[in-house]
C-alpha atoms as a PDB file:
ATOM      1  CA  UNK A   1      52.212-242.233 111.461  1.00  0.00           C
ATOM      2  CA  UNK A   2      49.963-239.717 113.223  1.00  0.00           C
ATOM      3  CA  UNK A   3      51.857-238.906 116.079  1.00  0.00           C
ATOM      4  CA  UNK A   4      54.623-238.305 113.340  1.00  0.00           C
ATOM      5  CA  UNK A   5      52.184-235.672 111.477  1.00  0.00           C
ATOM      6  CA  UNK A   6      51.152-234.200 114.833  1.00  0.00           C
ATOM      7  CA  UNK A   7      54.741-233.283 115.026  1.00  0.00           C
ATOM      8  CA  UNK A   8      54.977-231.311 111.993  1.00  0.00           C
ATOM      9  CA  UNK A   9      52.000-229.361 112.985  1.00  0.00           C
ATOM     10  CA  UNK A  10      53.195-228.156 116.054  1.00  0.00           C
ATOM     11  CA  UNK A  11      56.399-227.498 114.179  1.00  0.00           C
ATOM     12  CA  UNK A  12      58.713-230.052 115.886  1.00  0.00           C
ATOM     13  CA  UNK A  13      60.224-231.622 112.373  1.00  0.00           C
ATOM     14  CA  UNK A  14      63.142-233.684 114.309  1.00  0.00           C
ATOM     15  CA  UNK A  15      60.360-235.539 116.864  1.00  0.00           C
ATOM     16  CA  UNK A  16      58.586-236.094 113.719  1.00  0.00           C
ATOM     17  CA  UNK A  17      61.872-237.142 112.126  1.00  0.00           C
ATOM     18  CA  UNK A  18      62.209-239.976 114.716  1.00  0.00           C
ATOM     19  CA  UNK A  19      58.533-241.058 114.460  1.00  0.00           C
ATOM     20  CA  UNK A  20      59.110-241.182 111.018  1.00  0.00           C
ATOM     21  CA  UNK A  21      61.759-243.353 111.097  1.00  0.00           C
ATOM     22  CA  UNK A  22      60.410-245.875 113.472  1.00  0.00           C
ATOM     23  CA  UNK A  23      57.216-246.336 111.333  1.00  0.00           C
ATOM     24  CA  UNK A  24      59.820-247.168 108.194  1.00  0.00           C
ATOM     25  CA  UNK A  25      61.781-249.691 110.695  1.00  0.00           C
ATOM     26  CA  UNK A  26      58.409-251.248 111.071  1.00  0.00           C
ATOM     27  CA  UNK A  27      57.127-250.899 107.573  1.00  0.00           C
ATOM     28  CA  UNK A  28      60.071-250.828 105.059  1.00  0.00           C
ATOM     29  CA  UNK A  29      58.064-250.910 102.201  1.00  0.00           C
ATOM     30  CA  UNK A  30      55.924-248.445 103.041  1.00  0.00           C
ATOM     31  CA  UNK A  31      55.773-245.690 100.708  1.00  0.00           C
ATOM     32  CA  UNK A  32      53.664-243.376 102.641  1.00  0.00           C
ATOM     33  CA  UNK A  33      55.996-243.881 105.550  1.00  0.00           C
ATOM     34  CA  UNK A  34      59.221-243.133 103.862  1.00  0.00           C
ATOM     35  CA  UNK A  35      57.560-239.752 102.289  1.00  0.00           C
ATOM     36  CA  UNK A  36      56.622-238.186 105.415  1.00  0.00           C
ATOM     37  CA  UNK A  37      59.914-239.408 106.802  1.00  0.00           C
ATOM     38  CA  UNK A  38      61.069-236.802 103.713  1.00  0.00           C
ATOM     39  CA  UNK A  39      58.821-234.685 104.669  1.00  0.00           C
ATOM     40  CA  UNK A  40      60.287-234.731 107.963  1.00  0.00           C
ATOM     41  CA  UNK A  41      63.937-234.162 107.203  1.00  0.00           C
ATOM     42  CA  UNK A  42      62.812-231.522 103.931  1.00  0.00           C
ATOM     43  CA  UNK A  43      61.241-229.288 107.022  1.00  0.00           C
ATOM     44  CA  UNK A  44      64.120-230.088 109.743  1.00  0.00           C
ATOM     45  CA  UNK A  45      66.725-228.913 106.695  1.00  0.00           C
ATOM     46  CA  UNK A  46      64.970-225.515 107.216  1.00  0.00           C
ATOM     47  CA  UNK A  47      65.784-225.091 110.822  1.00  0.00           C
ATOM     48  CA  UNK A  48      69.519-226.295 110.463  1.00  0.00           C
ATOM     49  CA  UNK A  49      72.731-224.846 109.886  1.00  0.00           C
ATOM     50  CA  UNK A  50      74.238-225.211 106.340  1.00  0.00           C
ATOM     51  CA  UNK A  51      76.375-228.349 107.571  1.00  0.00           C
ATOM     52  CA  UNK A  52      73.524-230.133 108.911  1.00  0.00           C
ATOM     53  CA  UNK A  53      71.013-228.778 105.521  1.00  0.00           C
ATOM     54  CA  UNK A  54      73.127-230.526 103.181  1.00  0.00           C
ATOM     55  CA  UNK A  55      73.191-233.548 104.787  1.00  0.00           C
ATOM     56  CA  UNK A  56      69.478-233.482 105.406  1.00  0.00           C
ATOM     57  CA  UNK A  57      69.010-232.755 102.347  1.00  0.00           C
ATOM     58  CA  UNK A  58      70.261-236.003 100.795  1.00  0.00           C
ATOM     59  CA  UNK A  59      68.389-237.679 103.341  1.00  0.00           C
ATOM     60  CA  UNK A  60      64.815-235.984 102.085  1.00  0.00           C
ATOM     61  CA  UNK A  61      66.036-236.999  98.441  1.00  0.00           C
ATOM     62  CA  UNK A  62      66.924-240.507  98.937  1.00  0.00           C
ATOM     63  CA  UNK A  63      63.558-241.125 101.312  1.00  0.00           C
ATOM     64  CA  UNK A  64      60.967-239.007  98.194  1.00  0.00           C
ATOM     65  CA  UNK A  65      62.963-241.668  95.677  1.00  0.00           C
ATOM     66  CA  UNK A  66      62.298-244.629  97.687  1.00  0.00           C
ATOM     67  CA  UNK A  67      58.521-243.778  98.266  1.00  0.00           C
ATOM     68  CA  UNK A  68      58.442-243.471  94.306  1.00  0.00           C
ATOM     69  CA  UNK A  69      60.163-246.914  93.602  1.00  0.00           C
ATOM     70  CA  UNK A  70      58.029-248.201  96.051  1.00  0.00           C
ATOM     71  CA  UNK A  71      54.596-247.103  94.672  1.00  0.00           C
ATOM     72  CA  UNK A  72      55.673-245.324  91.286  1.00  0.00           C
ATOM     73  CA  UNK A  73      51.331-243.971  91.919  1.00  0.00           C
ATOM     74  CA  UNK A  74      52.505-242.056  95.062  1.00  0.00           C
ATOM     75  CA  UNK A  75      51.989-238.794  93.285  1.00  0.00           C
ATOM     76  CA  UNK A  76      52.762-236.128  96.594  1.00  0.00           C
ATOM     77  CA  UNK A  77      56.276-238.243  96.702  1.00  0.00           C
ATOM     78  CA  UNK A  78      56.648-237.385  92.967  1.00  0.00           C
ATOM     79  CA  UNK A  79      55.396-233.881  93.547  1.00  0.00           C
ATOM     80  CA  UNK A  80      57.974-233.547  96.648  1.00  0.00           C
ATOM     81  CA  UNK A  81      60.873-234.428  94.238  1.00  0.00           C
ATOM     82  CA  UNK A  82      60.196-232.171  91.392  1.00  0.00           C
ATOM     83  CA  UNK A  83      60.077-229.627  93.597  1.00  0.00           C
ATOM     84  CA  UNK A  84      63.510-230.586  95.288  1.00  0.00           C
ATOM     85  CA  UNK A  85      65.180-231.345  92.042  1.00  0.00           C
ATOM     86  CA  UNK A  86      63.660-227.974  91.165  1.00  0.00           C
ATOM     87  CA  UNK A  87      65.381-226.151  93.948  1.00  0.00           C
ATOM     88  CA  UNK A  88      68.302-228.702  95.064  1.00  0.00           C
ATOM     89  CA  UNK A  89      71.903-227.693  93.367  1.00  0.00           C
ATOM     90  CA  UNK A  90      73.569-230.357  91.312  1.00  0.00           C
ATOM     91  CA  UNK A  91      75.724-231.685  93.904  1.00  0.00           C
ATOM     92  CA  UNK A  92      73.149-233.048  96.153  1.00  0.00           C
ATOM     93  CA  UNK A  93      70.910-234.526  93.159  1.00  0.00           C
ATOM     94  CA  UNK A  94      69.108-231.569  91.722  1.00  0.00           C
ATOM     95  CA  UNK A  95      68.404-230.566  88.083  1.00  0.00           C
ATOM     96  CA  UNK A  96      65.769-229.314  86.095  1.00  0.00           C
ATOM     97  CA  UNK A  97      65.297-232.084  83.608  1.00  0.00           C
ATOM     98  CA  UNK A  98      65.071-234.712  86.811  1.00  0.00           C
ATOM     99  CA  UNK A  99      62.019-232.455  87.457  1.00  0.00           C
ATOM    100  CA  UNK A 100      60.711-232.042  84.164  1.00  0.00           C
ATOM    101  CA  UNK A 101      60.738-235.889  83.708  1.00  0.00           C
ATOM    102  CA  UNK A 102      58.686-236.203  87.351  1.00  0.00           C
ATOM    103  CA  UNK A 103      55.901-233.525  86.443  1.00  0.00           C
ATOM    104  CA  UNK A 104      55.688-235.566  83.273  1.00  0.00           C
ATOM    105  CA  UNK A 105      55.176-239.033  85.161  1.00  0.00           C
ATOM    106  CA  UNK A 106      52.617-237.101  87.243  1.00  0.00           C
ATOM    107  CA  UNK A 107      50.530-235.541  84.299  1.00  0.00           C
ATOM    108  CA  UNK A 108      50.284-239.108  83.016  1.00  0.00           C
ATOM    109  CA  UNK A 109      48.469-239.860  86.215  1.00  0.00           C
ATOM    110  CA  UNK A 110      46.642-236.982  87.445  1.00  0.00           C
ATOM    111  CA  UNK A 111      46.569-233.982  84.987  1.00  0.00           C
ATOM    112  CA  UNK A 112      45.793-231.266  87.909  1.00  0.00           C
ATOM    113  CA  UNK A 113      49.178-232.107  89.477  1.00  0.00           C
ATOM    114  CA  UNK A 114      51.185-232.319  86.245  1.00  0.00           C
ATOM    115  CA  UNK A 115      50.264-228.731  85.588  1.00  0.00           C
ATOM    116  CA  UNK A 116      50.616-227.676  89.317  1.00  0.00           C
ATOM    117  CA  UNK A 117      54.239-229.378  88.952  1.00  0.00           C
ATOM    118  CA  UNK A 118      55.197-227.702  85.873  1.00  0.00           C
ATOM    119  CA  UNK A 119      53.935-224.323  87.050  1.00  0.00           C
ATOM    120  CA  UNK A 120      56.463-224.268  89.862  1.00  0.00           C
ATOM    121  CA  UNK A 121      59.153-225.409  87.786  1.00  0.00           C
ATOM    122  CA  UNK A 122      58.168-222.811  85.402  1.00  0.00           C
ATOM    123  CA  UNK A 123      58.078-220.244  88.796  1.00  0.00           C
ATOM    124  CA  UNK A 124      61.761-221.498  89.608  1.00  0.00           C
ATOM    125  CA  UNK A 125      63.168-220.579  86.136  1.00  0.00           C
ATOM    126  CA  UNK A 126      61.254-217.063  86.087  1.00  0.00           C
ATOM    127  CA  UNK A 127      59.336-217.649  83.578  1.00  0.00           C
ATOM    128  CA  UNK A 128      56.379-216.457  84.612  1.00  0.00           C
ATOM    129  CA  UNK A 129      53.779-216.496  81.377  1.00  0.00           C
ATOM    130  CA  UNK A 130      54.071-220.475  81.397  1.00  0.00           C
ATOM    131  CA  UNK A 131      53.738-220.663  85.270  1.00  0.00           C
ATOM    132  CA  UNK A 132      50.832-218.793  85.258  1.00  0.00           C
ATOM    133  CA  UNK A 133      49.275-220.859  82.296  1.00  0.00           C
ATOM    134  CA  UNK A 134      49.863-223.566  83.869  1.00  0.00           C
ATOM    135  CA  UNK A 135      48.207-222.209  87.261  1.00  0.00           C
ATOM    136  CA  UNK A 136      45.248-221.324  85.073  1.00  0.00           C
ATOM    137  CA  UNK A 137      45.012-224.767  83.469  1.00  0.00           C
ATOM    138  CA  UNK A 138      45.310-226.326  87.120  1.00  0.00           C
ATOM    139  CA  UNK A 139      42.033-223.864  88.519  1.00  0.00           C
ATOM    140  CA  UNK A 140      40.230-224.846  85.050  1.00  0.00           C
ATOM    141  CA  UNK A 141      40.426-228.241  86.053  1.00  0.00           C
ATOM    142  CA  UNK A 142      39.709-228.483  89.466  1.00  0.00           C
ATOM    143  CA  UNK A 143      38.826-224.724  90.725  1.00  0.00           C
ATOM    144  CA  UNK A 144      39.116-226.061  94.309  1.00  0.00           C
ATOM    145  CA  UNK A 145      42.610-226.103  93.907  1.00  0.00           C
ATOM    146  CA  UNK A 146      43.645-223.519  96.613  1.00  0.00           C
ATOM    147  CA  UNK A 147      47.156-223.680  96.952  1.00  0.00           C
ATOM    148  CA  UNK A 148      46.873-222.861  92.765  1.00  0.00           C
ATOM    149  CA  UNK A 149      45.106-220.077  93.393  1.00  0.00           C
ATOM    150  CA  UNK A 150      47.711-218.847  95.662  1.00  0.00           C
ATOM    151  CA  UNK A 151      49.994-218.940  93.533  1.00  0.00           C
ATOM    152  CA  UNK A 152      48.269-217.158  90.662  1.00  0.00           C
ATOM    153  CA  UNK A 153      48.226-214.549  93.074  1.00  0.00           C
ATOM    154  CA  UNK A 154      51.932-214.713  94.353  1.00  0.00           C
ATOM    155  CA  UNK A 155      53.267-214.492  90.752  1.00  0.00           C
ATOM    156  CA  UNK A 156      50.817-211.079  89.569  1.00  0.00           C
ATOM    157  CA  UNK A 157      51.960-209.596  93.017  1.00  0.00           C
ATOM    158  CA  UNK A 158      55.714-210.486  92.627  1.00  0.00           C
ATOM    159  CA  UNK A 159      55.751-208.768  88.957  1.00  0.00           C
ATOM    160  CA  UNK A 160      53.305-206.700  88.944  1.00  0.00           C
ATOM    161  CA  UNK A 161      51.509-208.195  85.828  1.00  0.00           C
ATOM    162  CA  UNK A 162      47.537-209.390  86.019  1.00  0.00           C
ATOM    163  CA  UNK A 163      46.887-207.902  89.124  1.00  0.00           C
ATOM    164  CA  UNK A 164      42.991-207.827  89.152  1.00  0.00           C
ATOM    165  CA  UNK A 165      43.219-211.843  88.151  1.00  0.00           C
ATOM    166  CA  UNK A 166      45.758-211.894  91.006  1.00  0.00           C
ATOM    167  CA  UNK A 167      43.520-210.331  93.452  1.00  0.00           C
ATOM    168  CA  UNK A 168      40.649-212.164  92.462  1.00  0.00           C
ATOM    169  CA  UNK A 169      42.690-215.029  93.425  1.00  0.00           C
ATOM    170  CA  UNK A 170      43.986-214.274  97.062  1.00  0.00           C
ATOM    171  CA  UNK A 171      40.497-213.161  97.724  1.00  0.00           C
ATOM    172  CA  UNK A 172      39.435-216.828  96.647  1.00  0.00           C
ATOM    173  CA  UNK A 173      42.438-218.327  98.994  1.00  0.00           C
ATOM    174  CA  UNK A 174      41.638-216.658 101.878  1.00  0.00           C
ATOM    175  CA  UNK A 175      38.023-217.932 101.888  1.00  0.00           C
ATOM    176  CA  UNK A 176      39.909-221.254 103.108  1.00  0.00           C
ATOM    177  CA  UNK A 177      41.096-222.606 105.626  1.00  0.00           C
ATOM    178  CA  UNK A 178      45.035-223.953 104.688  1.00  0.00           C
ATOM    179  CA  UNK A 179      45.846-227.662 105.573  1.00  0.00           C
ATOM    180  CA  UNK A 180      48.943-227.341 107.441  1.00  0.00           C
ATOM    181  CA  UNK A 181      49.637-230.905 107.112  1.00  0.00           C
ATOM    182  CA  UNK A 182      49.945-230.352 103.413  1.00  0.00           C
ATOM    183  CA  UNK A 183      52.285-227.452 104.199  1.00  0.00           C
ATOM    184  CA  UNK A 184      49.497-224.818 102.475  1.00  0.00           C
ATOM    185  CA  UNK A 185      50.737-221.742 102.116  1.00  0.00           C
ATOM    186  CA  UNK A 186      49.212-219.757 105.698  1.00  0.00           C
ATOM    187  CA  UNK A 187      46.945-216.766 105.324  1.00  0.00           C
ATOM    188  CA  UNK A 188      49.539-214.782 106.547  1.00  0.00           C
ATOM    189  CA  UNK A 189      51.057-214.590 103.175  1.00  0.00           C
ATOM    190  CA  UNK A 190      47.728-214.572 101.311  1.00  0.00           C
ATOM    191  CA  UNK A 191      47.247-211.478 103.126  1.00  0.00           C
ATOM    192  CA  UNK A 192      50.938-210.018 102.679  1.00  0.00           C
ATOM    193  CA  UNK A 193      50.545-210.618  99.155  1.00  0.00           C
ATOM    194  CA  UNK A 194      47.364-208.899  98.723  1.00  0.00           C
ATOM    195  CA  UNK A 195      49.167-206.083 100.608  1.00  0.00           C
ATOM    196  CA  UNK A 196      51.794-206.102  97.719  1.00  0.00           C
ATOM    197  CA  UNK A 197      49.074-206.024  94.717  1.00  0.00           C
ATOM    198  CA  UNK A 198      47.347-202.877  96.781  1.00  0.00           C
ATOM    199  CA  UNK A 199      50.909-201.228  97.158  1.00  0.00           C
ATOM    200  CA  UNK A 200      51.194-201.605  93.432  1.00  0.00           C
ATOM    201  CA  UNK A 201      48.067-200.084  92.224  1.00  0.00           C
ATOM    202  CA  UNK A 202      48.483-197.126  94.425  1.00  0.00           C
ATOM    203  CA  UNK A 203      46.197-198.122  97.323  1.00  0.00           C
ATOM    204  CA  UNK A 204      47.913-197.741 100.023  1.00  0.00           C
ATOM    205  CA  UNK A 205      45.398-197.718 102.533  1.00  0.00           C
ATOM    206  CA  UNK A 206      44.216-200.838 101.884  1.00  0.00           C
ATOM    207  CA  UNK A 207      47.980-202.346 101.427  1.00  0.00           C
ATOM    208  CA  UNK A 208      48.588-201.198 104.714  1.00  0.00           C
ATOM    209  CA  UNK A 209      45.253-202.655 106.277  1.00  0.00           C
ATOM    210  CA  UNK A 210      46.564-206.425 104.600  1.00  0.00           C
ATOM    211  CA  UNK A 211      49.695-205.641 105.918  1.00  0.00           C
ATOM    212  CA  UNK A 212      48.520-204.880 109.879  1.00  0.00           C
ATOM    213  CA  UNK A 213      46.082-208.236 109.688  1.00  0.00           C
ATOM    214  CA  UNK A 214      49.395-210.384 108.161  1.00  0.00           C
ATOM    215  CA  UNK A 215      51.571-209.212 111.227  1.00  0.00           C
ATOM    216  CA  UNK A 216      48.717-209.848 113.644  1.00  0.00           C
ATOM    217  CA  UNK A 217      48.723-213.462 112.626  1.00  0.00           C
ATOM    218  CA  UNK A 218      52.228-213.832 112.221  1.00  0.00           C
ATOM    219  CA  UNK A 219      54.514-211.192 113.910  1.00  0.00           C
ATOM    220  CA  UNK A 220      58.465-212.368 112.546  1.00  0.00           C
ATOM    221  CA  UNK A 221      57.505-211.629 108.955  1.00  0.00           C
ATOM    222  CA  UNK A 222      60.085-209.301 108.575  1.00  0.00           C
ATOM    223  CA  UNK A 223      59.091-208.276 104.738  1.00  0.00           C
ATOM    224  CA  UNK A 224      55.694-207.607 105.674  1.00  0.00           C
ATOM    225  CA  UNK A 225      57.032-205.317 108.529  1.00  0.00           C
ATOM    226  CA  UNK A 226      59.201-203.447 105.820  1.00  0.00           C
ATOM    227  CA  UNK A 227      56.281-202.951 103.506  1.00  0.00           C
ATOM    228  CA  UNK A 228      54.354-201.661 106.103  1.00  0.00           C
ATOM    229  CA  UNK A 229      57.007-199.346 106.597  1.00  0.00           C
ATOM    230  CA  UNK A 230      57.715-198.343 103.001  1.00  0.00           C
ATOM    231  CA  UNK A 231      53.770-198.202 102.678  1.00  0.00           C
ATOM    232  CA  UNK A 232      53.070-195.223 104.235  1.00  0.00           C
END
């Protein structure tokens, strides 16, 4: 299983793929195995043509819903498939009310991930007032929930809404250090996005300066390059 997650960090998803899949040929009722294996195939859908995504795709949907029958408690499997029945199209399994019904199983179990569930469902559907109530309910509850935080910064920056909160939040995010193996959001975009909130209340300077330190971390952002741009 490790050599399989040291795969994914240095960004090799099929190596980690095959790992994957002999630790679930040696454990076949290992939950935890057959979730990173979707893990695996989730991240190697990224990298792939469209042929190859759909395909993968099924095969990071059947491998989340196995880990769940498995151990119905395995609450990042359950988190993994509301967020692909979230953002999957009908035909390969998706649908909002398959998602809805996971975030509700997880709230049953651990409130702090039902609300982090529902806010990116909410996210998804645009509406942004219940994602970011949710977001808020998530940092009440546990404020060391980072990736929450990030995202109550995302959403003020995307519309423009709550932008001291959403500063106040990025600041908090990029006092961390992400967990990669978690697939945290990278302070790259923490940065970007504190760019954005600058850019919108007329500080351009300082939009500029999150901008530069964003591109020196992560150089192919290719929106952060056009803000910089439009920035000046």
């Amino acid at each position: 299983m490790e050599r399989g997650r040291a795969a994914l960090l240095r960004n090799d998803p099929g190596e980690a793929a095959y790992l994957f899949r002999q630790a679930v040929a040696e454990a076949p009722h290992s939950a935890e195995a057959h979730y990173w294996l979707g893990v695996a195939y989730g991240r190697e859908a990224r990298k792939a043509n469209m042929f190859r995504q759909l395909r993968l795709a099924m095969k990071t949907r059947d491998e989340f819903e196995r880990a769940v029958k498995l151990d119905p408690g395995q609450l990042h499997a359950r988190f993994a498939l509301a967020e692909f029945y979230t953002l999957a199209p009908i035909y390969v399994g998706g649908g909002d009310w398959k998602a809805f019904q996971q975030a509700k199983e997880i709230a049953r179990r651990n409130a702090t991930m039902g609300h982090e569930a529902l806010a990116f469902i909410y996210a998804d559907e645009k509406r942004t007032r219940e994602a970011v109530a949710q977001l808020e309910e998530t940092v009440k509850l546990d404020p060391t929930s980072m990736p929450a935080w990030f995202e109550i910064g995302h959403l003020a920056a995307m519309t423009g809404t709550n932008l001291a909160r959403g500063e106040e939040a990025l600041q908090k995010y990029l006092l961390w250090t992400p967990n990669p193996d978690e697939d945290d959001p990278p302070v790259a975009r923490a940065l970007y996005w504190l760019g954005v909130i600058y850019d919108k209340r007329g500080q351009a300077a300082a939009a500029r300066e999150r901008y530069a330190a964003s591109l020196r971390l992560d150089p192919s952002q290719e929106d952060v390059r056009k803000a910089m741009e439009h920035s000046r």
